[in-house]
C-alpha atoms as a PDB file:
ATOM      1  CA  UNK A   1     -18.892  35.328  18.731  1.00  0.00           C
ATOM      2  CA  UNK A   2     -15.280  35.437  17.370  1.00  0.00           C
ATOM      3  CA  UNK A   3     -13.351  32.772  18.016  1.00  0.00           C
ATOM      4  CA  UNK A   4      -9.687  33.343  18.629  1.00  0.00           C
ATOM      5  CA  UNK A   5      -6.510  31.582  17.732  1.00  0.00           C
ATOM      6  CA  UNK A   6      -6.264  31.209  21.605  1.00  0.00           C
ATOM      7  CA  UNK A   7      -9.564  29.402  21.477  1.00  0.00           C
ATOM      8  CA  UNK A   8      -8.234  27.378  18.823  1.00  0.00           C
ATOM      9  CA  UNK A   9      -5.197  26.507  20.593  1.00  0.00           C
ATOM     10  CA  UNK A  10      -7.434  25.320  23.469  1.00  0.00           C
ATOM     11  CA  UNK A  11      -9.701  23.177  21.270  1.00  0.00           C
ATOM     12  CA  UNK A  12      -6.360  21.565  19.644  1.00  0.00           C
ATOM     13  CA  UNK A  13      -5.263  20.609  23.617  1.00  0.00           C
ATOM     14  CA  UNK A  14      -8.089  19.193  24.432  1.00  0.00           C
ATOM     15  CA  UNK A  15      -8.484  16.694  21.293  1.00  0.00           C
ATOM     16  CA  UNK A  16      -4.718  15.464  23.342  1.00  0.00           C
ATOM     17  CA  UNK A  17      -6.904  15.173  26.556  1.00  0.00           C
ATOM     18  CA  UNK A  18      -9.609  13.254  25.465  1.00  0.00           C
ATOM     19  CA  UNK A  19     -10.039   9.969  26.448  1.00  0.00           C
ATOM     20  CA  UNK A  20      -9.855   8.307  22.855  1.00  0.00           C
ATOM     21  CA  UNK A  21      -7.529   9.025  19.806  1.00  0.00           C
ATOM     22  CA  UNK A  22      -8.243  11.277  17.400  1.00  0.00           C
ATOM     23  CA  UNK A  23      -7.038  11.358  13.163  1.00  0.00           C
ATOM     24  CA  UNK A  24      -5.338  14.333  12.090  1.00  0.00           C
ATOM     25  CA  UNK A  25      -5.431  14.513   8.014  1.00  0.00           C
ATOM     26  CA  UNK A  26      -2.460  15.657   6.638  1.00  0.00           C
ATOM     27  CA  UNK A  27      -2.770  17.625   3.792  1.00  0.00           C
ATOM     28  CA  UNK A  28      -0.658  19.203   0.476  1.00  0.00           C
ATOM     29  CA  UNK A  29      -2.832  22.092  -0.777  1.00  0.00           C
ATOM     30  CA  UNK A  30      -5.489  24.370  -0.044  1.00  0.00           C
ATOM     31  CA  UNK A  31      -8.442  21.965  -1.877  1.00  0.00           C
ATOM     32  CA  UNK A  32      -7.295  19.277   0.201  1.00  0.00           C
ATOM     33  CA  UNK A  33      -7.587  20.791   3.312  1.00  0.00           C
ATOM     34  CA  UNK A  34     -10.711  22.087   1.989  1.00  0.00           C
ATOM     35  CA  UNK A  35     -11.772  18.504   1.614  1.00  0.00           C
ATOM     36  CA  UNK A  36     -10.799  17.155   4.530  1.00  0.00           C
ATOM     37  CA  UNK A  37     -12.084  20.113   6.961  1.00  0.00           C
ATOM     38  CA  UNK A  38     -15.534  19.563   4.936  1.00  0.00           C
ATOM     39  CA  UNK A  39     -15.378  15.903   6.060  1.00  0.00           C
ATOM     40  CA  UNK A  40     -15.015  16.695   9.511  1.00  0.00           C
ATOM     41  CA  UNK A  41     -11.615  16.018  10.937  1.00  0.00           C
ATOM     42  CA  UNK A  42     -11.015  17.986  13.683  1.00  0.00           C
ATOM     43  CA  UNK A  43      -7.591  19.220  12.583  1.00  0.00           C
ATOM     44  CA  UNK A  44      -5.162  19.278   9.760  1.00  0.00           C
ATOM     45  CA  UNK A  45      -1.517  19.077   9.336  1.00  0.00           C
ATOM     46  CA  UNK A  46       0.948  18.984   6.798  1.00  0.00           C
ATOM     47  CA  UNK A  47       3.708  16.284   6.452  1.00  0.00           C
ATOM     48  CA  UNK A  48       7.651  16.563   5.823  1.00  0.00           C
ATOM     49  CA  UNK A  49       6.380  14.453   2.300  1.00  0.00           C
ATOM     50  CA  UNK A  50       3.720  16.417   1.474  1.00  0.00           C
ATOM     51  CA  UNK A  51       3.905  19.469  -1.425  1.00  0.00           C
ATOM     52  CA  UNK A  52       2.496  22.563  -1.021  1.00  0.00           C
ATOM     53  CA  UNK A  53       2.616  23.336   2.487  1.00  0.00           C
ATOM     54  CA  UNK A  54       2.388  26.748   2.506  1.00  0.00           C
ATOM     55  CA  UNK A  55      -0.319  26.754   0.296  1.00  0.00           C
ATOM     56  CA  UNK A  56      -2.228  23.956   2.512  1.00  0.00           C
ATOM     57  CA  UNK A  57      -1.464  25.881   5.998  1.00  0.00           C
ATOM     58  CA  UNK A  58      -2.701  29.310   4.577  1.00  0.00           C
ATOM     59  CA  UNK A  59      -6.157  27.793   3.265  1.00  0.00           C
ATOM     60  CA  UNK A  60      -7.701  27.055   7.012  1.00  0.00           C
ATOM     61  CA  UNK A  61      -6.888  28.893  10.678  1.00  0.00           C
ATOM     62  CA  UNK A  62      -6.315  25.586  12.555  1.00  0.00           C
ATOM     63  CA  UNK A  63      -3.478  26.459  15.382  1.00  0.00           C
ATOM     64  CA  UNK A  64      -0.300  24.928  15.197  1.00  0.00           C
ATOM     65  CA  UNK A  65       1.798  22.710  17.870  1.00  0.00           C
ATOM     66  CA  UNK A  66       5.328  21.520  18.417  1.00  0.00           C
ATOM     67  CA  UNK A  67       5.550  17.678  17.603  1.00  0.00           C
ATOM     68  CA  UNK A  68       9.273  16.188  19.241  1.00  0.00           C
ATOM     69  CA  UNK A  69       9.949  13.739  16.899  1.00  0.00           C
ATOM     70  CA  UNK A  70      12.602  10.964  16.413  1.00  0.00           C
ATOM     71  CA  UNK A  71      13.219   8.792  13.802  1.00  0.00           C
ATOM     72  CA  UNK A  72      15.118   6.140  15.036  1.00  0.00           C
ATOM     73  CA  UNK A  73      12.263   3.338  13.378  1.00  0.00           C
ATOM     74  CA  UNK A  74      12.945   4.796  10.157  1.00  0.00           C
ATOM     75  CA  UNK A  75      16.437   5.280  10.266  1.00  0.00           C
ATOM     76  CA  UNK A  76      17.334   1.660  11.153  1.00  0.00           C
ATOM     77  CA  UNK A  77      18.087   2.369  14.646  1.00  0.00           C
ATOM     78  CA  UNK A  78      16.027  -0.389  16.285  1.00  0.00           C
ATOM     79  CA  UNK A  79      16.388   0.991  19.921  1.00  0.00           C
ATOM     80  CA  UNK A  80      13.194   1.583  21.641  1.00  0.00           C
ATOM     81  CA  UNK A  81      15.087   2.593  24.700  1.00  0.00           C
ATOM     82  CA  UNK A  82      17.393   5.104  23.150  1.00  0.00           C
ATOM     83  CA  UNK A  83      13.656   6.257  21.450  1.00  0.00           C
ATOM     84  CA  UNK A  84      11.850   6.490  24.756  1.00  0.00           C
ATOM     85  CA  UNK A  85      14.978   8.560  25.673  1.00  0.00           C
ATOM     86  CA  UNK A  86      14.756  10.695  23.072  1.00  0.00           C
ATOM     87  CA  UNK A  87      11.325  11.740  23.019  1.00  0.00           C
ATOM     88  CA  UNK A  88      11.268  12.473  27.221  1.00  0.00           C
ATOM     89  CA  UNK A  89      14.017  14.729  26.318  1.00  0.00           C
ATOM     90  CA  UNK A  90      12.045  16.679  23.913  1.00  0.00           C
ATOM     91  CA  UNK A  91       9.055  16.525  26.256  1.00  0.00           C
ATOM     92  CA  UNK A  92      11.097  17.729  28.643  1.00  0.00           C
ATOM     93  CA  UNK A  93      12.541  20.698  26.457  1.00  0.00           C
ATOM     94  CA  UNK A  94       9.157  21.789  26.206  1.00  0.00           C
ATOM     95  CA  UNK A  95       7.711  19.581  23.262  1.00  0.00           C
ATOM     96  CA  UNK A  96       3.328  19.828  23.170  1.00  0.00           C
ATOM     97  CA  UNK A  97       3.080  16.469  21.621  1.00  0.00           C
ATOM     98  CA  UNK A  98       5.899  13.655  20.893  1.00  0.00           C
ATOM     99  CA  UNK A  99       5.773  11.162  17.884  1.00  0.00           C
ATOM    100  CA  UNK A 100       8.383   8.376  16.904  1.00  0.00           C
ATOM    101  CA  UNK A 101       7.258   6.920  13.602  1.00  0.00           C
ATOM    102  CA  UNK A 102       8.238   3.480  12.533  1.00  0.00           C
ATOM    103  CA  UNK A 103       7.948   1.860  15.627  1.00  0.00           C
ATOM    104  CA  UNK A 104       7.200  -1.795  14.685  1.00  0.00           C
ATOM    105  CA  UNK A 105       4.261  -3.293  16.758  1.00  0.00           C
ATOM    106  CA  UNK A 106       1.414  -1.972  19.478  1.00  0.00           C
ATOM    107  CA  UNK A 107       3.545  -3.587  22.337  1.00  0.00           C
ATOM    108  CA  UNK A 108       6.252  -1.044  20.980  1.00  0.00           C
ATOM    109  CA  UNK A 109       3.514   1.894  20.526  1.00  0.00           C
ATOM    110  CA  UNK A 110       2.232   1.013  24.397  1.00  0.00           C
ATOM    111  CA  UNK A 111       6.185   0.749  25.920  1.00  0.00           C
ATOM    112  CA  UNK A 112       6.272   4.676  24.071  1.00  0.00           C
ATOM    113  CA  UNK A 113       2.857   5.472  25.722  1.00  0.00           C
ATOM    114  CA  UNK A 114       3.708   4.408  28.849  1.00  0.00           C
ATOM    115  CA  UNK A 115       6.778   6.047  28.775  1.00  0.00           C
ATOM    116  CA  UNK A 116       6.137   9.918  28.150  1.00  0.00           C
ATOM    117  CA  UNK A 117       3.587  11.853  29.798  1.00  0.00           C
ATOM    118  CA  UNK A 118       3.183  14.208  26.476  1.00  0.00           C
ATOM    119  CA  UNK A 119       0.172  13.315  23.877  1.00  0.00           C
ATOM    120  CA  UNK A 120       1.503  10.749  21.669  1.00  0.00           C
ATOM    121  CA  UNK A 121       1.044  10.687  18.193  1.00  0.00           C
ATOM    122  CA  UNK A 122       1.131   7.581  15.761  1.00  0.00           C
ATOM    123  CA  UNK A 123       2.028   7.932  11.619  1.00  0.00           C
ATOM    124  CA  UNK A 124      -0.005   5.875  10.053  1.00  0.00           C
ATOM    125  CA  UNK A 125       0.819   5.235   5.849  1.00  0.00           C
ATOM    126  CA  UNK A 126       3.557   2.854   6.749  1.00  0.00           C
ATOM    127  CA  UNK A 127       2.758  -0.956   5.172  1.00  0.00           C
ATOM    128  CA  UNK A 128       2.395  -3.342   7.795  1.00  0.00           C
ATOM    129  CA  UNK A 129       2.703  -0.932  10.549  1.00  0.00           C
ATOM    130  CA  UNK A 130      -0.942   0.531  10.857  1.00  0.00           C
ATOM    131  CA  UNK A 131      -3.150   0.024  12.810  1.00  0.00           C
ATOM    132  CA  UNK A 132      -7.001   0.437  13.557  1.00  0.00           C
ATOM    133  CA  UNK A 133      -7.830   3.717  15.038  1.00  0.00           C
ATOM    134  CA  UNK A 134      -9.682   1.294  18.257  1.00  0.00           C
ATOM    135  CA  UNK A 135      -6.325  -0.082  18.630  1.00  0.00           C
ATOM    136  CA  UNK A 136      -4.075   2.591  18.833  1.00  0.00           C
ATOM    137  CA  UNK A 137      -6.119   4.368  21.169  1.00  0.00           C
ATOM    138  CA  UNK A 138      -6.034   1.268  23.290  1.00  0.00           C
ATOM    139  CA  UNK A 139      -2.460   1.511  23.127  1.00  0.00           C
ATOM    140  CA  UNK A 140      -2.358   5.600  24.681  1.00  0.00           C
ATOM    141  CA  UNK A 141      -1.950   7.101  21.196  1.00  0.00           C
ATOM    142  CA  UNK A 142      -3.528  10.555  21.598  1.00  0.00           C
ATOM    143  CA  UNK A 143      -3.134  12.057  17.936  1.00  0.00           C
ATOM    144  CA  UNK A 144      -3.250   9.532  14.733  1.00  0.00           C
ATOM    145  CA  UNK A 145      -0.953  11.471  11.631  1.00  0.00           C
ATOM    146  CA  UNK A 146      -2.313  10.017   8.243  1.00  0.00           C
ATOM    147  CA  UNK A 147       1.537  11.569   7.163  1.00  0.00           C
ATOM    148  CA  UNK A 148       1.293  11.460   3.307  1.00  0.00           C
ATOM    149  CA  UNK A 149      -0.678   8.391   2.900  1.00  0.00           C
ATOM    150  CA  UNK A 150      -4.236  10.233   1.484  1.00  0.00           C
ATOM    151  CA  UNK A 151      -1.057  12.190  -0.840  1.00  0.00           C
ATOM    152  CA  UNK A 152       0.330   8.797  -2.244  1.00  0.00           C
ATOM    153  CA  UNK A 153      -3.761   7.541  -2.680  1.00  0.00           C
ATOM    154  CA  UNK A 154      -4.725  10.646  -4.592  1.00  0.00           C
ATOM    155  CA  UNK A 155      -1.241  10.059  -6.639  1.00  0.00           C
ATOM    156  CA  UNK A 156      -1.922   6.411  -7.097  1.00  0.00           C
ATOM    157  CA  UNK A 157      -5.763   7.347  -8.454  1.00  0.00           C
ATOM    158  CA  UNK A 158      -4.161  10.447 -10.830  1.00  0.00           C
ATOM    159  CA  UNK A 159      -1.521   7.683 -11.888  1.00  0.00           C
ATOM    160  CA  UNK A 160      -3.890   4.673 -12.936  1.00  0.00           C
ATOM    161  CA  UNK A 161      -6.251   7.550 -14.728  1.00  0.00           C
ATOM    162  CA  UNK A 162      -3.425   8.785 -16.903  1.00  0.00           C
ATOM    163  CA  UNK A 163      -1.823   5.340 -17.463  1.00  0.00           C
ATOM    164  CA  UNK A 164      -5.675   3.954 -18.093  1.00  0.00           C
ATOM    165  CA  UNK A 165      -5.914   6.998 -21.095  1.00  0.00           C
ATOM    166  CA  UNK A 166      -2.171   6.740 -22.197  1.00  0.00           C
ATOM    167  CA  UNK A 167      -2.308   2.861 -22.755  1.00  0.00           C
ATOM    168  CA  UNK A 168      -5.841   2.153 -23.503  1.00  0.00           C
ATOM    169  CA  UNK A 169      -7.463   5.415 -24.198  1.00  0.00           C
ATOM    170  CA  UNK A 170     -10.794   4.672 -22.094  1.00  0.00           C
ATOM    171  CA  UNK A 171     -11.679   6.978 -19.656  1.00  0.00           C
ATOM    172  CA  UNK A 172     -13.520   4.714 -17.250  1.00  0.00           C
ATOM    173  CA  UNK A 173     -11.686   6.161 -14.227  1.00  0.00           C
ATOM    174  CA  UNK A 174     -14.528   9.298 -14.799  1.00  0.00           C
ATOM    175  CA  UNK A 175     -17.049   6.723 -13.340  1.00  0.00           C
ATOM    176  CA  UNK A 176     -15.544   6.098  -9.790  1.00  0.00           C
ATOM    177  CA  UNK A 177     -14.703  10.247  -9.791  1.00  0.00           C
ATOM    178  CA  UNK A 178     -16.442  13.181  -7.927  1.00  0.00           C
ATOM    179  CA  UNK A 179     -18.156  14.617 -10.269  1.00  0.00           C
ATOM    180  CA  UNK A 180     -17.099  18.261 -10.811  1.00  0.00           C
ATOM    181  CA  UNK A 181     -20.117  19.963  -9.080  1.00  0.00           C
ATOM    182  CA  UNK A 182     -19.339  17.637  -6.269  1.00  0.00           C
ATOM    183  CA  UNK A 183     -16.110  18.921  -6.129  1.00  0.00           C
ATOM    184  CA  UNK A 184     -16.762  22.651  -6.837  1.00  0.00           C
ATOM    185  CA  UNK A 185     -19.149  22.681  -3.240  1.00  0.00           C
ATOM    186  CA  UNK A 186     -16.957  20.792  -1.285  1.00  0.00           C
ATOM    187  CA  UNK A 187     -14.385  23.043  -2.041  1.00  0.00           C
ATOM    188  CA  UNK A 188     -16.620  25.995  -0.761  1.00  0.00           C
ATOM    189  CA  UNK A 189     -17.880  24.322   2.149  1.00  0.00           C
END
């Protein structure tokens, strides 16, 4: 049985409909996404941060939605109201899900749930203003964005690797690796 990009589209609502949260993995390139749909997350996404989005939207069929976003949290425009105003406006302009990242707290994140009668989704990757995925979906968050968080980890591992060969040259970042073979199946998977 085929399944159709309409049948994908459906599967993506309903992850918004379920009763819990779920974590969408953002991703920067087609081994990534590889890697991520291989570990099971139900759906992929790329971020504003992330490289290689072309690359990483081309390498698996998932279905795309429109996300209403405002960034009043990040932009130092501390006005939940003016945010809850924003984001029924794009829910109202036709908007499938809504996301406001930033915000500062769960009362915040429930006040935004509350709020808008369009899936919510949360950004995690911000420090200090993450939280557990039991938690958020306490809160109403629908949809859980990992933004470019797993990015800046796989950076942060490439960048301790090269400064552990340029300033020591050991290579005992090899031990806590995948081992190539590892790596080579996941990426067929």
């Amino acid at each position: 049985m085929t399944v159709t990009q309409a049948d994908k589209a459906q599967q993506f609502r309903a992850l918004h409909e379920a009763p819990d949260a779920f974590v969408i993995a953002n991703v920067w390139d087609g081994g990534s996404a590889r890697m991520m749909a291989g570990l099971g997350f139900a759906a992929l996404a790329t971020s504003s941060g992330a490289s290689a989005a072309a690359a990483a939207a081309r390498a698996l069929p998932f279905p795309f939605t429109l996300t209403g976003r405002t960034e009043n949290f990040l932009r130092g425009r501390l006005d939940l109201d003016d945010t809850i105003e924003r984001l029924k406006a794009y829910e109202a302009a036709g908007a499938d899900a809504l996301m406001a990242p930033g915000l500062p707290d769960l009362e915040a994140v429930r006040a935004v749930c509350g709020a808008v009668g369009k899936p919510f989704n949360f950004m995690a990757g911000i420090k200090g203003k993450s939280f557990t995925v039991a938690a958020l979906s306490a809160a109403g968050v629908k949809r859980i964005s990992l933004a470019t968080s797993l990015y800046r980890a796989a950076m942060t591992g490439l960048l301790n690797a090269a400064k552990e060969v340029r300033e020591h040259g050991t290579f005992g970042y090899i031990d806590a690796s995948l081992a190539t073979p590892d790596m080579n199946a996941f990426l067929r998977e």
